[in-house]
C-alpha atoms as a PDB file:
ATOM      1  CA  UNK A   1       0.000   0.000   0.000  1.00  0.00           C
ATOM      2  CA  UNK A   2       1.545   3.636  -1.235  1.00  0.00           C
ATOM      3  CA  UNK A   3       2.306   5.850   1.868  1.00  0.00           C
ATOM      4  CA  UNK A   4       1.198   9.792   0.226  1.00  0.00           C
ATOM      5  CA  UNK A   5       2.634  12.895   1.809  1.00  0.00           C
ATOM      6  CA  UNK A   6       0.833  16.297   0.226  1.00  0.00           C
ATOM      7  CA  UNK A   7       2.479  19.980   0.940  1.00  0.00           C
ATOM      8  CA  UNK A   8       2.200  23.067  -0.779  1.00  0.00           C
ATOM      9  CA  UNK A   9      -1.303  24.232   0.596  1.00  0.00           C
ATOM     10  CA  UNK A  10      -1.306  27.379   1.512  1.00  0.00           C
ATOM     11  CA  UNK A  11      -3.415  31.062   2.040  1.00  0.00           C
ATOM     12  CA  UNK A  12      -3.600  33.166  -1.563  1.00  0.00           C
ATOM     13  CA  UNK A  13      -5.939  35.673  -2.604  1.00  0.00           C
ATOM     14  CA  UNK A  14      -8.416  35.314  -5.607  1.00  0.00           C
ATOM     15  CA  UNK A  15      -6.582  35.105  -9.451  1.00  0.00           C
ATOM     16  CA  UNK A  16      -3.316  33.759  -7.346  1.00  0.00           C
ATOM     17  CA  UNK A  17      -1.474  30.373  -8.046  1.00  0.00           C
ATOM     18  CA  UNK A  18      -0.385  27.214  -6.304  1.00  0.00           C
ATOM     19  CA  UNK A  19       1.290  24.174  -7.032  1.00  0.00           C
ATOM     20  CA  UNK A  20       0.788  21.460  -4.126  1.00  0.00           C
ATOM     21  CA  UNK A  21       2.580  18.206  -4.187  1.00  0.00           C
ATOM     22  CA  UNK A  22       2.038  14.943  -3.164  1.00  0.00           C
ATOM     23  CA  UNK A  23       5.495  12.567  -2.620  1.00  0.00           C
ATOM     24  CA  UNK A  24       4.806   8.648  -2.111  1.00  0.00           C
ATOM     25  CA  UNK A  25       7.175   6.254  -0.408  1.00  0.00           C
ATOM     26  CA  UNK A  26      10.136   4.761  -2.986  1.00  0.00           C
ATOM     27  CA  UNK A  27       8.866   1.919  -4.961  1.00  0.00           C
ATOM     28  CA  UNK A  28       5.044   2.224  -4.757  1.00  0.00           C
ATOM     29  CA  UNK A  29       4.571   4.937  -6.960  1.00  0.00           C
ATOM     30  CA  UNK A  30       5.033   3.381 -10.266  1.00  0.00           C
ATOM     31  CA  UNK A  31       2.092   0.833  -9.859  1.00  0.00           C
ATOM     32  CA  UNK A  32      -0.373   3.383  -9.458  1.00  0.00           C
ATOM     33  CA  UNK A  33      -2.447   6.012 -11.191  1.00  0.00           C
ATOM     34  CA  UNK A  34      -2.566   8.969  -9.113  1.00  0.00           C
ATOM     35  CA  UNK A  35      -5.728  11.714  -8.040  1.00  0.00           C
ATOM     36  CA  UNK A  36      -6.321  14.130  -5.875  1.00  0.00           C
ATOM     37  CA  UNK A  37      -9.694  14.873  -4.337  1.00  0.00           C
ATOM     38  CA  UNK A  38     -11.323  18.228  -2.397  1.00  0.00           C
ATOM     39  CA  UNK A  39     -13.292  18.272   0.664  1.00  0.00           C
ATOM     40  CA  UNK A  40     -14.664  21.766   1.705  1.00  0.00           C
ATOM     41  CA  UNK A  41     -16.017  22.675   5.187  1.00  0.00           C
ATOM     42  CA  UNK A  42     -19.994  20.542   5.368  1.00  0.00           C
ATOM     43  CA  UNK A  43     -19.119  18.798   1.661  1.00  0.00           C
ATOM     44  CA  UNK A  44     -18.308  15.278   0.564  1.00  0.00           C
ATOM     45  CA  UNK A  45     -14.973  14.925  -0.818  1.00  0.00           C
ATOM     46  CA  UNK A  46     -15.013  15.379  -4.774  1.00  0.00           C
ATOM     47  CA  UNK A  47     -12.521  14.785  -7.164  1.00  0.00           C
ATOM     48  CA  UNK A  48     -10.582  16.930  -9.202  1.00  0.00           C
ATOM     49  CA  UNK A  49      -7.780  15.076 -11.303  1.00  0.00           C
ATOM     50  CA  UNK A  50      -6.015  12.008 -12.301  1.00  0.00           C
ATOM     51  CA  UNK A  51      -2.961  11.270 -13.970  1.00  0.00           C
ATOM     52  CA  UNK A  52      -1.907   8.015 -15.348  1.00  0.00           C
ATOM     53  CA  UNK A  53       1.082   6.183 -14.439  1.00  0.00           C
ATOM     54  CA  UNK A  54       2.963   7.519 -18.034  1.00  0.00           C
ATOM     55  CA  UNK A  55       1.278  10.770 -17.880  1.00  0.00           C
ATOM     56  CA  UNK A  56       0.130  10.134 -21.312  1.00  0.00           C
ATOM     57  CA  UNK A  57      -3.833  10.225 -19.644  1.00  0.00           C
ATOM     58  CA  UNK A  58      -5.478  13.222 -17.255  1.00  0.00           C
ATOM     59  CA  UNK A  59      -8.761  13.381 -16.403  1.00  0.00           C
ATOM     60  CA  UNK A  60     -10.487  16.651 -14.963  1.00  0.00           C
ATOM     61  CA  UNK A  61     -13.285  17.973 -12.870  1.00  0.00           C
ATOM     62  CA  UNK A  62     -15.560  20.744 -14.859  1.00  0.00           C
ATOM     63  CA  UNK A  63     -15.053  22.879 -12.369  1.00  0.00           C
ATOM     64  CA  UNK A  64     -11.127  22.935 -12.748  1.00  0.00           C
ATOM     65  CA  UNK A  65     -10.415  22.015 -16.628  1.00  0.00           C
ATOM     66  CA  UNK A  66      -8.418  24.687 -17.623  1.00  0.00           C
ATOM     67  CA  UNK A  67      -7.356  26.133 -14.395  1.00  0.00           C
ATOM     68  CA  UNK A  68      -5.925  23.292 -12.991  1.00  0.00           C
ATOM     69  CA  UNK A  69      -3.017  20.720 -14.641  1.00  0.00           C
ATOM     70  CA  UNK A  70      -2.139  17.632 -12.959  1.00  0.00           C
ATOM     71  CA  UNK A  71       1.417  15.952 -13.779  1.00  0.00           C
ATOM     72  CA  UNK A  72       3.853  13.619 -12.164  1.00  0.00           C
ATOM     73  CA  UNK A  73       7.617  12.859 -11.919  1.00  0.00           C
ATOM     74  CA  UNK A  74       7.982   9.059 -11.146  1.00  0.00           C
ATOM     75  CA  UNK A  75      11.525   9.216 -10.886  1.00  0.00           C
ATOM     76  CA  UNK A  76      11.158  11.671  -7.651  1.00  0.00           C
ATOM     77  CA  UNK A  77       8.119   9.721  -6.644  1.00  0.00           C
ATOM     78  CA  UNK A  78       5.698  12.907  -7.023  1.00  0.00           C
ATOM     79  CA  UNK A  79       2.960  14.384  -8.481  1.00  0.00           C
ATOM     80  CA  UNK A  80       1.635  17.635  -9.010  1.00  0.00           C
ATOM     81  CA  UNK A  81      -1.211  19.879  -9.290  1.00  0.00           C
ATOM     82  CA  UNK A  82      -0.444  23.606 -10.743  1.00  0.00           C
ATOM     83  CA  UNK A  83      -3.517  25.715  -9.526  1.00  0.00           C
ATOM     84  CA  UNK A  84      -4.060  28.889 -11.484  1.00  0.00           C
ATOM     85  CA  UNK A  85      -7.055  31.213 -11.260  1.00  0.00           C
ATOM     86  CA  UNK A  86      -8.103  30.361  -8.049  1.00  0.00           C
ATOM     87  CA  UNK A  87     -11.172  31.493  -6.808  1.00  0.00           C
ATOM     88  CA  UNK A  88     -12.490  31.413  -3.117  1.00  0.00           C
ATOM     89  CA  UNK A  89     -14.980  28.219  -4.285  1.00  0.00           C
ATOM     90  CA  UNK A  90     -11.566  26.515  -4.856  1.00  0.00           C
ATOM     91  CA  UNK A  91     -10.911  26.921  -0.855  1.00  0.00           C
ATOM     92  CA  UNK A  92     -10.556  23.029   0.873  1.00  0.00           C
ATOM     93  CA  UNK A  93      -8.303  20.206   2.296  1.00  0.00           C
ATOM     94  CA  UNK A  94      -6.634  18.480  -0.824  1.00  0.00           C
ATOM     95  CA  UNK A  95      -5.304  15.656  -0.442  1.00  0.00           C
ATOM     96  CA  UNK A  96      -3.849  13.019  -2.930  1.00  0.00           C
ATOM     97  CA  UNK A  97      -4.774   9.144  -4.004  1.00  0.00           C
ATOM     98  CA  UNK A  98      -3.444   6.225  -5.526  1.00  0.00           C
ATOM     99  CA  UNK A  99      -6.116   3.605  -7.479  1.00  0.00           C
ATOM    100  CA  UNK A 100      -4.531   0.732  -9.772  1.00  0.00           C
ATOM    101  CA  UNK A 101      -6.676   1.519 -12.843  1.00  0.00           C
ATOM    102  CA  UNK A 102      -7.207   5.029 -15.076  1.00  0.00           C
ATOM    103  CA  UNK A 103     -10.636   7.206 -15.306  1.00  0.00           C
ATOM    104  CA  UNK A 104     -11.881   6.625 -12.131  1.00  0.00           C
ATOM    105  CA  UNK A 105     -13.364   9.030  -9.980  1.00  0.00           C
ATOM    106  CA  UNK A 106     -14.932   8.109  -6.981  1.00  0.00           C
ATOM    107  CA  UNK A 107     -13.379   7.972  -3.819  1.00  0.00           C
ATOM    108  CA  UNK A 108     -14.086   4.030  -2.525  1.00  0.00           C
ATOM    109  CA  UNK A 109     -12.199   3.452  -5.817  1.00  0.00           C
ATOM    110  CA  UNK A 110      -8.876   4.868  -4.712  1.00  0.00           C
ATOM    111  CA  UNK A 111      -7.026   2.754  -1.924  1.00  0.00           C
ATOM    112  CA  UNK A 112      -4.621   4.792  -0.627  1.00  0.00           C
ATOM    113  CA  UNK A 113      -4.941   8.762   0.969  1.00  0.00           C
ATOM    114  CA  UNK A 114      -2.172  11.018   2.252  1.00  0.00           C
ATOM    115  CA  UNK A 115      -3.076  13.466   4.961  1.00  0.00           C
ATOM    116  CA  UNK A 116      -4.032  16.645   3.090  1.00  0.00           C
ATOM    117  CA  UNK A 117      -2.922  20.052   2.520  1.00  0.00           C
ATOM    118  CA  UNK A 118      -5.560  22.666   3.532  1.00  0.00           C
ATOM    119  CA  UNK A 119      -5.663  25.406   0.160  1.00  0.00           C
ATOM    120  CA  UNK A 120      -7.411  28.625   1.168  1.00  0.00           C
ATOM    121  CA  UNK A 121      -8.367  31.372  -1.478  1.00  0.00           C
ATOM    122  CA  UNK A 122      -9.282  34.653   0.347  1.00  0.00           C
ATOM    123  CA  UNK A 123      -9.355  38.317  -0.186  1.00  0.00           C
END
């Protein structure tokens, strides 16, 4: 089972940028396609991206497609999500998964979580 580590949240203001990561113990990250998932104050945890294991494949929420870009560097065990234009609806706890198979989305269908990075987009 992947061990996930996310960092990189932080406190920006509205039209701002930020690039979490999420690093995964050596050796588990090559077996695995990797998401990440928001969970705002009183919501259920949606999803936002996915990146295959080649990064060849990503997969997008509406609400993020062209805001957000998901990518991964397998030799540093890590992937990333570059958040531009962020808006305050954008505020949560992020947190990364690993799931063995491409184009899924829900979250009983990824089998391993990291801890989360709280993202908060404020004026």
């Amino acid at each position: 089972q992947a061990l996930l580590a996310e960092s990189g949240g932080g406190l920006v203001k509205p039209g701002d940028s930020l690039r979490p990561s999420c690093e995964a113990a050596p050796g588990t990250r090559d077996a695995y396609v990797m998401g990440w998932f928001r969970q705002a104050p009183g919501k259920e945890r949606e999803f936002v991206a996915a990146i295959s294991w080649s990064g060849g494949s990503t997969d997008y929420s509406d609400s993020v497609k062209g805001r957000f870009t998901i990518s991964r560097d397998n030799a540093k065990n890590t992937v990333f999500l570059q958040m531009n234009s962020l808006k305050p609806e954008d505020t949560a706890v992020y947190y990364c998964a690993a799931t063995p198979t491409f184009g899924r989305r829900r979250t009983w269908s990824y089998n391993s979580w990291g801890q989360g990075t709280q993202v908060t987009v404020s004026s």
